[in-house]
PDB file of N, CA and C in Angstrom:
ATOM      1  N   UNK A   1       1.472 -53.836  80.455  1.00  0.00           N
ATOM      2  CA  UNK A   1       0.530 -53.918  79.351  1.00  0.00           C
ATOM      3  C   UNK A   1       1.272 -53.686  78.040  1.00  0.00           C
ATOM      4  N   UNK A   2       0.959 -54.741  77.299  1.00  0.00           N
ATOM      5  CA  UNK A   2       2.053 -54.461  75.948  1.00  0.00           C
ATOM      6  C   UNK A   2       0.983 -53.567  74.908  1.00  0.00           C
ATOM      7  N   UNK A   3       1.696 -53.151  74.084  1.00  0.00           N
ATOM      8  CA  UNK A   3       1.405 -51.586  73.352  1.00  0.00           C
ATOM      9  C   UNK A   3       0.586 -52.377  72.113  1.00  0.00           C
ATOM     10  N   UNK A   4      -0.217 -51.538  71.542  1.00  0.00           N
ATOM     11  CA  UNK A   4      -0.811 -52.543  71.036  1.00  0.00           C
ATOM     12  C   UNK A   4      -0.114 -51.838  69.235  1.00  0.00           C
ATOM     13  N   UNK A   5      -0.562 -52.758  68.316  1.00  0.00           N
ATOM     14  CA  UNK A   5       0.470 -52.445  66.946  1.00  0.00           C
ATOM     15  C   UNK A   5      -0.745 -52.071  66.332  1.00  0.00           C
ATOM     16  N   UNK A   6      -0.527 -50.881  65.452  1.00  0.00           N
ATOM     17  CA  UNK A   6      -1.539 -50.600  64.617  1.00  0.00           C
ATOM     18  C   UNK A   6      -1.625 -51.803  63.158  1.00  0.00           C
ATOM     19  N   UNK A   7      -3.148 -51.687  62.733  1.00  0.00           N
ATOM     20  CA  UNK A   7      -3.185 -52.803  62.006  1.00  0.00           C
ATOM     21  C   UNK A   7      -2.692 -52.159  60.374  1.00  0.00           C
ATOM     22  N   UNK A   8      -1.578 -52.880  59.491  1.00  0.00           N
ATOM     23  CA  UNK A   8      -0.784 -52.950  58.307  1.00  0.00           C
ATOM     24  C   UNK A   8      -2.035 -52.715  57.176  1.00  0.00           C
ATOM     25  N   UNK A   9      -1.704 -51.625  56.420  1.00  0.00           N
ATOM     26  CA  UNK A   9      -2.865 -51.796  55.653  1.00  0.00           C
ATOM     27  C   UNK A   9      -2.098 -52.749  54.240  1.00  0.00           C
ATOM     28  N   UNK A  10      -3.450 -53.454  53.401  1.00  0.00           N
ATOM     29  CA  UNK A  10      -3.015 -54.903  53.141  1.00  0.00           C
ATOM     30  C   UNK A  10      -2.976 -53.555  51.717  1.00  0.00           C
ATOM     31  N   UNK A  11      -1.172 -54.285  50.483  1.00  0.00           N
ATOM     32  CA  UNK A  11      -1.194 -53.898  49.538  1.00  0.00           C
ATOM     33  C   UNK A  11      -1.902 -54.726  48.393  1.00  0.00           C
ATOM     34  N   UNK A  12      -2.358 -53.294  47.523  1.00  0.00           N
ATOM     35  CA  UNK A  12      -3.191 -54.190  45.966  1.00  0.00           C
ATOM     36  C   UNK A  12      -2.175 -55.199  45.430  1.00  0.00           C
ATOM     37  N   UNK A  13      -3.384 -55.869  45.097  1.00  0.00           N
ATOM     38  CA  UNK A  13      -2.369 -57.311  44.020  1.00  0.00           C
ATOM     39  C   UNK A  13      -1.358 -56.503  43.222  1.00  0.00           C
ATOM     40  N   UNK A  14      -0.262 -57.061  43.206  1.00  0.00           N
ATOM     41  CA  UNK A  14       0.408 -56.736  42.332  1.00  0.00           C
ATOM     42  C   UNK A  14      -0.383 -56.593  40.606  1.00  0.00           C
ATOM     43  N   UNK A  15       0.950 -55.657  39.522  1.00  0.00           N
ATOM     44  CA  UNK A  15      -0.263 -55.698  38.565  1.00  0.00           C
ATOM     45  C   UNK A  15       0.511 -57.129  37.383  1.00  0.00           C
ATOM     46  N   UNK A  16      -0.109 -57.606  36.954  1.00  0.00           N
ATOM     47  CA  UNK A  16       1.022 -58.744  35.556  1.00  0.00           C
ATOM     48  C   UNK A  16       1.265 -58.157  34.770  1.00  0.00           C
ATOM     49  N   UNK A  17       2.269 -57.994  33.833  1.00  0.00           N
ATOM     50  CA  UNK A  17       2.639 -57.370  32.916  1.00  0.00           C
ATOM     51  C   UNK A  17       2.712 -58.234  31.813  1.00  0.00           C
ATOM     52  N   UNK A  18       2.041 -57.832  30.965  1.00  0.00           N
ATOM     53  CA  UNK A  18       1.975 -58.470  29.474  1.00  0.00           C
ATOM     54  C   UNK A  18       3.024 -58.699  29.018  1.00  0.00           C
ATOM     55  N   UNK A  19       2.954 -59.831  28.010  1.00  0.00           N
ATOM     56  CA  UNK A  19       3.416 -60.834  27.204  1.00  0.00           C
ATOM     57  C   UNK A  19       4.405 -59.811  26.299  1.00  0.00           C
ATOM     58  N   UNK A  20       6.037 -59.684  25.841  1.00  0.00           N
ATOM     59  CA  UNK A  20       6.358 -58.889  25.186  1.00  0.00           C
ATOM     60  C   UNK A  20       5.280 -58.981  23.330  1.00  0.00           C
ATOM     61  N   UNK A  21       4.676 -57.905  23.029  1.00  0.00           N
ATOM     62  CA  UNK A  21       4.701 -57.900  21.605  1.00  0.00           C
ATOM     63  C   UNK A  21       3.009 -57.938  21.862  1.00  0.00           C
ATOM     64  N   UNK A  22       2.500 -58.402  22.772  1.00  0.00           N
ATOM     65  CA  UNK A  22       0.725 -58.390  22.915  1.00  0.00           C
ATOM     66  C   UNK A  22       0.197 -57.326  23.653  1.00  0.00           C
ATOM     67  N   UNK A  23       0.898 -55.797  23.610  1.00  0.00           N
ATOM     68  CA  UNK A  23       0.242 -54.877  24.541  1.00  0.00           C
ATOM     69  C   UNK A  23      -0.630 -54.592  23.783  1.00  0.00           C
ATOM     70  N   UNK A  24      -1.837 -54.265  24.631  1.00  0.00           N
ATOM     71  CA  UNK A  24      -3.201 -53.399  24.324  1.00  0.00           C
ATOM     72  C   UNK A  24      -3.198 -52.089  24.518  1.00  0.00           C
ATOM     73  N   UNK A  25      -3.232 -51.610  23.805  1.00  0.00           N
ATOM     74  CA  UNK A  25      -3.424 -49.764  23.746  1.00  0.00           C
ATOM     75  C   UNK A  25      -4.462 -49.197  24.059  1.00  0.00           C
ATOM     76  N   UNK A  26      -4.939 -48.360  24.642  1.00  0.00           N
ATOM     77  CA  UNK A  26      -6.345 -47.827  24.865  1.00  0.00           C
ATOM     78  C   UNK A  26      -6.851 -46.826  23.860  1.00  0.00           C
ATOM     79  N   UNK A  27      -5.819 -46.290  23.178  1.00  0.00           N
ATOM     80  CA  UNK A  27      -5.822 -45.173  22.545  1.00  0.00           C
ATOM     81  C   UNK A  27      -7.146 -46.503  20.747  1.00  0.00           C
ATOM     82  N   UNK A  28      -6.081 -47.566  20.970  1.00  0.00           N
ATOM     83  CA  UNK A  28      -7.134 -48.719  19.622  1.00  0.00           C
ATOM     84  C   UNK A  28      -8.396 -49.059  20.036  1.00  0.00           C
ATOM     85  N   UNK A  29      -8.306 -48.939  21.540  1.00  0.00           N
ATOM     86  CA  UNK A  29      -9.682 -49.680  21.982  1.00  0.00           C
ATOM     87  C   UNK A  29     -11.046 -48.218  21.540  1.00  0.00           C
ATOM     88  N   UNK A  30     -10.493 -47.151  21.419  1.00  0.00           N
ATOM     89  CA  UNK A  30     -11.145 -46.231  21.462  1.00  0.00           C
ATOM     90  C   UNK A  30     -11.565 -45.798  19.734  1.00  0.00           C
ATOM     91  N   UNK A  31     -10.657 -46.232  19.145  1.00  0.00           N
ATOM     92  CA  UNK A  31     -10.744 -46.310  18.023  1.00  0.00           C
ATOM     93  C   UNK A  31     -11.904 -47.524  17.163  1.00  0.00           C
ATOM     94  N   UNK A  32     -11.796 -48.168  18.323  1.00  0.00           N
ATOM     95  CA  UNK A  32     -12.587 -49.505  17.728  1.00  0.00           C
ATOM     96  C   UNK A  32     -13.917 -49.408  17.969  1.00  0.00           C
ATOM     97  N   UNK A  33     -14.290 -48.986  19.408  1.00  0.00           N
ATOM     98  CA  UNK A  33     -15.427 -48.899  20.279  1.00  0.00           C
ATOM     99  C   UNK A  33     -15.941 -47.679  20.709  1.00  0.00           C
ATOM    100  N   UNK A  34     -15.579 -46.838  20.039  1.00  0.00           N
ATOM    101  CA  UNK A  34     -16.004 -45.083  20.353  1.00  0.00           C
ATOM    102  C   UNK A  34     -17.502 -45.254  20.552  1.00  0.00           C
ATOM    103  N   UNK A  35     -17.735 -44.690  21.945  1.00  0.00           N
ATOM    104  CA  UNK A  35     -19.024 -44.689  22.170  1.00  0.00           C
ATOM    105  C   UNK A  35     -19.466 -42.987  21.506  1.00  0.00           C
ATOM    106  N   UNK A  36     -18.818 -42.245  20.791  1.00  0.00           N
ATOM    107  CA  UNK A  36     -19.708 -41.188  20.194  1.00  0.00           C
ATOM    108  C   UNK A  36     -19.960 -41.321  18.521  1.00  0.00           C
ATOM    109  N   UNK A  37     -18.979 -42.004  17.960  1.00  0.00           N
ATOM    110  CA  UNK A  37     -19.549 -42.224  16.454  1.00  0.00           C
ATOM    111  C   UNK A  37     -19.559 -43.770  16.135  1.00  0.00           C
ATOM    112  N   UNK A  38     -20.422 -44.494  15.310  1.00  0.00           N
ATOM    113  CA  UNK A  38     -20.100 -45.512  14.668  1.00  0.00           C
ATOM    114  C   UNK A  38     -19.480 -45.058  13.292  1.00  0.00           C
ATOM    115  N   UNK A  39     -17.897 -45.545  12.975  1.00  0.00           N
ATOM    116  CA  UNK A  39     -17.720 -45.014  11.776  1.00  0.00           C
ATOM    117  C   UNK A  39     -17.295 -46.299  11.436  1.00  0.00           C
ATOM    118  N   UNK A  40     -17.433 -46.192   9.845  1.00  0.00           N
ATOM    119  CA  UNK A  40     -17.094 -47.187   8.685  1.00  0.00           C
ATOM    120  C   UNK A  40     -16.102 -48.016   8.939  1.00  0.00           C
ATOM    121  N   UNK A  41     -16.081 -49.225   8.585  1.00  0.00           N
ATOM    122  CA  UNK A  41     -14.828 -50.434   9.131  1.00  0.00           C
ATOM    123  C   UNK A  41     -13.544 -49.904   8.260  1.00  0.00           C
ATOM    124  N   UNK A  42     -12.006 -49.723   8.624  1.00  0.00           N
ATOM    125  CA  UNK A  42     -11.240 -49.076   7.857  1.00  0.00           C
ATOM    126  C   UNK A  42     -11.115 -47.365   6.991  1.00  0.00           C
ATOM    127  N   UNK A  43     -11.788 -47.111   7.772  1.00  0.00           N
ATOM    128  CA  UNK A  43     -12.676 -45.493   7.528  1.00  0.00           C
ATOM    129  C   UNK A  43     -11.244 -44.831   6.964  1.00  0.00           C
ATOM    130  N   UNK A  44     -10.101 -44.545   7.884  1.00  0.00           N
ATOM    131  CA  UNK A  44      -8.990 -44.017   7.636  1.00  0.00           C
ATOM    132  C   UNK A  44      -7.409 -44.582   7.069  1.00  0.00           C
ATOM    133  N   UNK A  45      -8.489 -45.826   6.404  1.00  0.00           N
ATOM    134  CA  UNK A  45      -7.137 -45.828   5.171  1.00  0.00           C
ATOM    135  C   UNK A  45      -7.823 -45.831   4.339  1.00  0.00           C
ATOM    136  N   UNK A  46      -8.816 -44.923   3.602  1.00  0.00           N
ATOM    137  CA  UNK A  46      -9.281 -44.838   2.553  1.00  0.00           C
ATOM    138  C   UNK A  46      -8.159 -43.623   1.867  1.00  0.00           C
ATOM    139  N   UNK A  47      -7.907 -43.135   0.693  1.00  0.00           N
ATOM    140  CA  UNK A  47      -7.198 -42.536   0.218  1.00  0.00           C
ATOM    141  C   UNK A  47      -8.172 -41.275  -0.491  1.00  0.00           C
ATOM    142  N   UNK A  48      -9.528 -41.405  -0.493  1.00  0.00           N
ATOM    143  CA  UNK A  48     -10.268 -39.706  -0.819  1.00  0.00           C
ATOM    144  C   UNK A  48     -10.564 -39.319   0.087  1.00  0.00           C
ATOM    145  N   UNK A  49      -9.913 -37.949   0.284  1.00  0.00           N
ATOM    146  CA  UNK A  49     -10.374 -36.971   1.464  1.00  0.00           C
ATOM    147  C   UNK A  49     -11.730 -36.273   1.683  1.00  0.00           C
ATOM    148  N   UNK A  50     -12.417 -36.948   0.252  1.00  0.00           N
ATOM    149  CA  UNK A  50     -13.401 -36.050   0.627  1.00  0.00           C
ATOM    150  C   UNK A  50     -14.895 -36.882   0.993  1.00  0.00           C
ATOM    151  N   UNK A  51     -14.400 -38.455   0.709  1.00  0.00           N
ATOM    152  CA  UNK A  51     -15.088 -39.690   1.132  1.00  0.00           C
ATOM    153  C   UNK A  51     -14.964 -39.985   2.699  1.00  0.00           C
ATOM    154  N   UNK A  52     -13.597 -39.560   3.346  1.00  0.00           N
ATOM    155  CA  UNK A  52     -13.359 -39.803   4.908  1.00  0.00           C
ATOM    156  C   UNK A  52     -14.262 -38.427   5.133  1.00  0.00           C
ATOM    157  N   UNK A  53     -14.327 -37.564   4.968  1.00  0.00           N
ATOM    158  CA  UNK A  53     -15.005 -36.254   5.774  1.00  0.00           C
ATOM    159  C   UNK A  53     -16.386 -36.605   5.429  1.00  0.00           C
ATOM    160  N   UNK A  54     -16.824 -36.989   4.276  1.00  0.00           N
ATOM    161  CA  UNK A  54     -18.484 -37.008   4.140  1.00  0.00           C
ATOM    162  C   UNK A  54     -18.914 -38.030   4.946  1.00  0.00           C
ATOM    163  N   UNK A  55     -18.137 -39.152   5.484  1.00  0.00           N
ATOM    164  CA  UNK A  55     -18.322 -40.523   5.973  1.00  0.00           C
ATOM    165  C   UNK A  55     -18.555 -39.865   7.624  1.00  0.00           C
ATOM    166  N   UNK A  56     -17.677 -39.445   8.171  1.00  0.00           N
ATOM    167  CA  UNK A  56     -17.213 -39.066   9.651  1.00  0.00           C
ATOM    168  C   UNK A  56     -18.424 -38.004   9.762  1.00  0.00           C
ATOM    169  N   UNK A  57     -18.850 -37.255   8.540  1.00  0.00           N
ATOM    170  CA  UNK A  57     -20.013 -35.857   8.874  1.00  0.00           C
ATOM    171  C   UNK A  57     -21.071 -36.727   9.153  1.00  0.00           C
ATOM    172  N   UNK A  58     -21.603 -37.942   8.114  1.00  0.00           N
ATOM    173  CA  UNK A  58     -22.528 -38.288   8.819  1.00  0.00           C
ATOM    174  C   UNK A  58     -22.355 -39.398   9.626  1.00  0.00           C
ATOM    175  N   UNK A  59     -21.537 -39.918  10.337  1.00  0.00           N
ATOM    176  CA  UNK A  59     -21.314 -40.750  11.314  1.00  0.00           C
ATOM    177  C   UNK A  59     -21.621 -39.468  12.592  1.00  0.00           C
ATOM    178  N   UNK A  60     -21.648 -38.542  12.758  1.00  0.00           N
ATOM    179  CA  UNK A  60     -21.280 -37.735  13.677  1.00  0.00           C
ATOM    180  C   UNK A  60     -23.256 -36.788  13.698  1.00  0.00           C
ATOM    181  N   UNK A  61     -23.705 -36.789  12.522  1.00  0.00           N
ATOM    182  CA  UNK A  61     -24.759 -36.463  12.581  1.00  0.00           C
ATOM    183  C   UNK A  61     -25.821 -37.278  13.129  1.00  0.00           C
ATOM    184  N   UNK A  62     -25.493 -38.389  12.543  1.00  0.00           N
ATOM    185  CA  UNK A  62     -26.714 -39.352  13.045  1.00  0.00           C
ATOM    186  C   UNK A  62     -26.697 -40.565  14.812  1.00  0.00           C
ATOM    187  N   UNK A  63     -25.178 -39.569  15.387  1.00  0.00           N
ATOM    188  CA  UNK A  63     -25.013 -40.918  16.233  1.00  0.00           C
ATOM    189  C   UNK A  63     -25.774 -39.682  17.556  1.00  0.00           C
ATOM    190  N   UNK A  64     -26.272 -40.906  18.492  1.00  0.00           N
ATOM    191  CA  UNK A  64     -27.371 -39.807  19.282  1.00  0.00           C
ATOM    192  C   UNK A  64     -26.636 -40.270  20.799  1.00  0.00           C
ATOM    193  N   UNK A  65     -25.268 -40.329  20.728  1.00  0.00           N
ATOM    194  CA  UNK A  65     -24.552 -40.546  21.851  1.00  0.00           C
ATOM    195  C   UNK A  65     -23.672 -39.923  22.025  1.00  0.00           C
ATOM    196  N   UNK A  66     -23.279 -39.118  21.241  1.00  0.00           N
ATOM    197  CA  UNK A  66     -22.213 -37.975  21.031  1.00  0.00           C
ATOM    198  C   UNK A  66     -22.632 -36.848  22.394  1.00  0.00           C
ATOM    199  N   UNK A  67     -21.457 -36.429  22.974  1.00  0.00           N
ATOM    200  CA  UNK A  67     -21.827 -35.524  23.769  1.00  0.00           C
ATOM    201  C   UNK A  67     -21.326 -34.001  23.133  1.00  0.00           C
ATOM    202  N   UNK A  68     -20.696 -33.532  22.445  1.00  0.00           N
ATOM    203  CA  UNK A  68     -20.789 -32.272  21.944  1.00  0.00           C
ATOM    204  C   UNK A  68     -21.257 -32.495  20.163  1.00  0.00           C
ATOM    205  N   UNK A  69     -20.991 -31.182  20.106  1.00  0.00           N
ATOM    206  CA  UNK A  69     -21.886 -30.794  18.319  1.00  0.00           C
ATOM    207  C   UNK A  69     -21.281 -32.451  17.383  1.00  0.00           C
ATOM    208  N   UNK A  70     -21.916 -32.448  16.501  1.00  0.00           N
ATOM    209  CA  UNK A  70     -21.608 -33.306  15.036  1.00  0.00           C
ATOM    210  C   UNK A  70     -20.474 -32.817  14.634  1.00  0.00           C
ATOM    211  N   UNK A  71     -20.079 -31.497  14.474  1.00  0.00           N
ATOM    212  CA  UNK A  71     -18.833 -30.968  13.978  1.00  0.00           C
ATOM    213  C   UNK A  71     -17.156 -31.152  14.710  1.00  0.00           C
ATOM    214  N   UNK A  72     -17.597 -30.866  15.843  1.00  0.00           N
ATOM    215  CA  UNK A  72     -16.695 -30.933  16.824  1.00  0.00           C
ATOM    216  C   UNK A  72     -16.077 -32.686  16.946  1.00  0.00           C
ATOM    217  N   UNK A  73     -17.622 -33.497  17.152  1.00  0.00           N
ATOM    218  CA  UNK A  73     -17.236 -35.339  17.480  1.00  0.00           C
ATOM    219  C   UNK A  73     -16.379 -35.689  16.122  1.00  0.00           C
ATOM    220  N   UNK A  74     -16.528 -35.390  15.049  1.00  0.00           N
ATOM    221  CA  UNK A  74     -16.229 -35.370  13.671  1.00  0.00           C
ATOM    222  C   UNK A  74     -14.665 -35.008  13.876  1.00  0.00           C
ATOM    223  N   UNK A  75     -14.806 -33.562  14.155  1.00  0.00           N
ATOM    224  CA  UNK A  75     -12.982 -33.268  13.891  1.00  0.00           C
ATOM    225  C   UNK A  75     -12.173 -33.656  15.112  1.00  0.00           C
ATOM    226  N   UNK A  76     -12.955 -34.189  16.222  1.00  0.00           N
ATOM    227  CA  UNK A  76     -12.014 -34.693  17.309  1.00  0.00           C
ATOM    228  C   UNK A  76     -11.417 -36.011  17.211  1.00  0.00           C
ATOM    229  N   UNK A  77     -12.292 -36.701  16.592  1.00  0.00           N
ATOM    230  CA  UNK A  77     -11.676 -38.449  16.073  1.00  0.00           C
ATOM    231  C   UNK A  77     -10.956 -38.296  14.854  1.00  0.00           C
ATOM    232  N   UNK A  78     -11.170 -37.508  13.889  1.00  0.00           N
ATOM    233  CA  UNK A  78     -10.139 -37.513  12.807  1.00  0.00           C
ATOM    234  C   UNK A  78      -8.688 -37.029  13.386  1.00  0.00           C
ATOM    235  N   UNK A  79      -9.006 -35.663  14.342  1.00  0.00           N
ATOM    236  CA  UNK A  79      -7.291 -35.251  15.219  1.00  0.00           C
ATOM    237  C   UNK A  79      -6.984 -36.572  15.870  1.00  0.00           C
ATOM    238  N   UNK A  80      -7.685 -37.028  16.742  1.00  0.00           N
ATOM    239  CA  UNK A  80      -7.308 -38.268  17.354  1.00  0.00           C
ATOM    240  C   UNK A  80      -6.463 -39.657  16.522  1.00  0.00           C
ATOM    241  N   UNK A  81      -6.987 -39.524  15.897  1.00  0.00           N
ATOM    242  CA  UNK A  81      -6.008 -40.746  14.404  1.00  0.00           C
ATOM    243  C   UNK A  81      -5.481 -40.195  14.039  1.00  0.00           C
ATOM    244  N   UNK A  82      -5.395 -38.476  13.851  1.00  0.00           N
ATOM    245  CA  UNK A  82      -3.697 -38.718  13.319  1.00  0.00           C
ATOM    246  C   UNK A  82      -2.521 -38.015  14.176  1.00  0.00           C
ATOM    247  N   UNK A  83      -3.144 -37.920  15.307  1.00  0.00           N
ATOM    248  CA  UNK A  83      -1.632 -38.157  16.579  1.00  0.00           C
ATOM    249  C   UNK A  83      -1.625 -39.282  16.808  1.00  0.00           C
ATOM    250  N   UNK A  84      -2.651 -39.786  17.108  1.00  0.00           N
ATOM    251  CA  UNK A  84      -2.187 -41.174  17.622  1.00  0.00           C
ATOM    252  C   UNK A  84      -1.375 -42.056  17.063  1.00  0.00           C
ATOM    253  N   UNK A  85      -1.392 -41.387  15.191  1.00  0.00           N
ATOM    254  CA  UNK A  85      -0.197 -42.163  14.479  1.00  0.00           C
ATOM    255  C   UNK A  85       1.274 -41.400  14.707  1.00  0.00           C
ATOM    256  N   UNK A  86       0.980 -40.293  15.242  1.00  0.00           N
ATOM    257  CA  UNK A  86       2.294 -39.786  15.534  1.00  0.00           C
ATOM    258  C   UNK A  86       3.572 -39.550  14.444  1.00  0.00           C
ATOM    259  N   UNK A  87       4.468 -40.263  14.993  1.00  0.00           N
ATOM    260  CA  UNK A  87       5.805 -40.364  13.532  1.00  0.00           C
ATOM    261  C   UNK A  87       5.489 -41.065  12.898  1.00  0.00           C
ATOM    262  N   UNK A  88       5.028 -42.655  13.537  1.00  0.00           N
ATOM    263  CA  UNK A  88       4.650 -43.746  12.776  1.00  0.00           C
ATOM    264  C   UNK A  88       3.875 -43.627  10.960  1.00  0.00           C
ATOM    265  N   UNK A  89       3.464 -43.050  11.369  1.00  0.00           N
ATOM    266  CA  UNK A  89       1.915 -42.490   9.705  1.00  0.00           C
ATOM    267  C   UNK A  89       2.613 -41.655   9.115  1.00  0.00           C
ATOM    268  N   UNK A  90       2.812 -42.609   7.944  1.00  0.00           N
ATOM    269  CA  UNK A  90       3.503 -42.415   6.744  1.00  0.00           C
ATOM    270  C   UNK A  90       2.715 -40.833   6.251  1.00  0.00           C
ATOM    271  N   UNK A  91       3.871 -39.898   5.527  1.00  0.00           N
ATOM    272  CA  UNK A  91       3.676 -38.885   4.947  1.00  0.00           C
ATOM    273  C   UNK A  91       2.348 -39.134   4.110  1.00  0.00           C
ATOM    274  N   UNK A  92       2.098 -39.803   3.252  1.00  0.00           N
ATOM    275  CA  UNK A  92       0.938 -39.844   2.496  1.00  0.00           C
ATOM    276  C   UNK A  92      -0.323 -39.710   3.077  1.00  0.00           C
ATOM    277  N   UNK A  93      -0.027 -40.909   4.217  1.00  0.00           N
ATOM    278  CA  UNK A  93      -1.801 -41.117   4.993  1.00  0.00           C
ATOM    279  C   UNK A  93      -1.680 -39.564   5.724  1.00  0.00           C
ATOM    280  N   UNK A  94      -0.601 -39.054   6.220  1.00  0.00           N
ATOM    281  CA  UNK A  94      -0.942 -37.571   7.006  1.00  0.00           C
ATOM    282  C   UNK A  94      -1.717 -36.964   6.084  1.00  0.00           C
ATOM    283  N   UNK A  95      -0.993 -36.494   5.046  1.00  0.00           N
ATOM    284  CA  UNK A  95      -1.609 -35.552   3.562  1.00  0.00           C
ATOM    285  C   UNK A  95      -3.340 -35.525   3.475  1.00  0.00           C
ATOM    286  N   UNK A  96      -3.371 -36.683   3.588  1.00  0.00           N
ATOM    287  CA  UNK A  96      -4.527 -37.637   2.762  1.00  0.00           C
ATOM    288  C   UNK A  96      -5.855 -36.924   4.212  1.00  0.00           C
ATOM    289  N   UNK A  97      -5.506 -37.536   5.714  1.00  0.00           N
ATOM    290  CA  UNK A  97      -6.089 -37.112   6.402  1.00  0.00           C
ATOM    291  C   UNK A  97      -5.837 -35.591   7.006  1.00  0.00           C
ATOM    292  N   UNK A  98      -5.052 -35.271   6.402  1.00  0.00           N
ATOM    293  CA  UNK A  98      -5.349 -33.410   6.856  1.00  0.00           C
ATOM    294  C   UNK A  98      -6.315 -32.583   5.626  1.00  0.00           C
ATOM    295  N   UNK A  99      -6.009 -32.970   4.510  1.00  0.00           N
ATOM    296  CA  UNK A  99      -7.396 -32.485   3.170  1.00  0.00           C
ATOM    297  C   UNK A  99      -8.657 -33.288   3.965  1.00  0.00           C
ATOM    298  N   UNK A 100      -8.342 -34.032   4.379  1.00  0.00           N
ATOM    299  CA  UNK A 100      -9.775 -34.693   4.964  1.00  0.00           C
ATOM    300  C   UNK A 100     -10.670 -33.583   6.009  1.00  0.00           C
ATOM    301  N   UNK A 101      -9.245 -33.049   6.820  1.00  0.00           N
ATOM    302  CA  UNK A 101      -9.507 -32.011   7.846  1.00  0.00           C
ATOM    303  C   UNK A 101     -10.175 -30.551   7.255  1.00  0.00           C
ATOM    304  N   UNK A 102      -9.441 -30.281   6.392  1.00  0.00           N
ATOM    305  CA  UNK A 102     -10.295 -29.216   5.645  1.00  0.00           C
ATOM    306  C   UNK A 102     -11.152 -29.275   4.729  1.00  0.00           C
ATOM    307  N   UNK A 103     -11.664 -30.730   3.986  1.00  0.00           N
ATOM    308  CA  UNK A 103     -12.823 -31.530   3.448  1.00  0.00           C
ATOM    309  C   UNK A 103     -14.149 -31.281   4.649  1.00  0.00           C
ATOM    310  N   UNK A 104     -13.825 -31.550   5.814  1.00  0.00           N
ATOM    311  CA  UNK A 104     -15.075 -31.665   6.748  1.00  0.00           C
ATOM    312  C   UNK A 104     -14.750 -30.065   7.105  1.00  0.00           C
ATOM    313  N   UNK A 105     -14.176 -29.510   7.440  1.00  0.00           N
ATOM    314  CA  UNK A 105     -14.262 -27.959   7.671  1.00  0.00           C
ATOM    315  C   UNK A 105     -15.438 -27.417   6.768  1.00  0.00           C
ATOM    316  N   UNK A 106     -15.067 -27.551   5.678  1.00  0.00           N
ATOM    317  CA  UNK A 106     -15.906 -26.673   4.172  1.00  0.00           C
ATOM    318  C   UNK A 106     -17.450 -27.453   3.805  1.00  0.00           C
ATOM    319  N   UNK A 107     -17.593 -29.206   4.943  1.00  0.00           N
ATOM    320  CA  UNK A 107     -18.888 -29.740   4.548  1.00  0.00           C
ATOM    321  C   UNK A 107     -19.946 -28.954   5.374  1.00  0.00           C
ATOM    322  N   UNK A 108     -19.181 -28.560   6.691  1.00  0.00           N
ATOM    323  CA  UNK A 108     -19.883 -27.594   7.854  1.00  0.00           C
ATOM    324  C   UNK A 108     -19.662 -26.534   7.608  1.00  0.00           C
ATOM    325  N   UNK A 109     -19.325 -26.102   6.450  1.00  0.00           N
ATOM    326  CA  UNK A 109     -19.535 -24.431   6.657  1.00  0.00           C
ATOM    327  C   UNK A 109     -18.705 -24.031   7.703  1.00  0.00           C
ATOM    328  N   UNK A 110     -17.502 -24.300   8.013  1.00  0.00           N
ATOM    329  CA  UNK A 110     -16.700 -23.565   9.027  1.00  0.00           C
ATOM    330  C   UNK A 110     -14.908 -23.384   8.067  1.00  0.00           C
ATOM    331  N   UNK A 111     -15.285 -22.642   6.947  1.00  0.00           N
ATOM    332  CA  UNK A 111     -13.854 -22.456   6.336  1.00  0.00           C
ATOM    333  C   UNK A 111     -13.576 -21.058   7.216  1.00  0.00           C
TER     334      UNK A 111
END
C-alpha cells in the first residue's frame, strides 16, 4: 500500500510591485480621506498658525465620526503631518505648524 502524501498548501499570489516613482503611501491616503475630520483642501500649507488651529478646531468639533474628544482628533492629525514630513518639511512649514500646535492648545483651553 503506497503512503499516501499530505496535500501542499497552495501559496498567495505573488504580490506586483509598483512602477519605480508611482508608489502610494498610506500615510497620503489618510491624509486625503481621514474618516475623523473633513479638513480644508491644502489646510497645511497655509502660513497663519492661528488660521490652521481655528480651521482643524472646528473641523474636529463638528465631524460626528471622530472616535475620541475634538481636541485630541485635532492635535493627532496636525502631529501626524508633521512626522509624516519628517526631514523632508522645510524648517519654515515645521515653525509655522508647531505655533499652530500651541495656537490649538490655547483655542481649548489646555495651555
Amino acid at each position: 500500500m503506497a503512503a499516501k502524501r499530505k496535500p501542499q498548501a497552495r501559496r498567495p499570489p505573488a504580490k506586483r510591485k509598483a512602477a519605480p516613482g508611482s508608489r502610494t503611501y498610506w500615510s497620503a491616503r489618510v491624509m486625503q480621506k481621514s474618516d475623523a475630520l473633513d479638513l480644508k483642501s491644502r489646510l497645511f500649507t497655509w502660513r497663519d498658525p492661528k488660521r490652521i488651529a481655528r480651521s482643524l478646531k472646528q473641523s474636529a468639533e463638528h465631524s460626528r465620526r471622530r472616535k475620541a474628544g475634538p481636541y485630541q482628533s485635532a492635535m493627532s492629525m496636525l502631529t501626524f503631518y508633521i512626522n509624516r514630513g519628517g526631514r523632508k518639511l522645510p524648517t519654515d512649514r515645521k515653525r509655522v505648524l508647531t505655533r499652530a500646535k500651541t495656537e490649538l492648545r490655547r483655542l481649548f483651553g489646555r495651555e
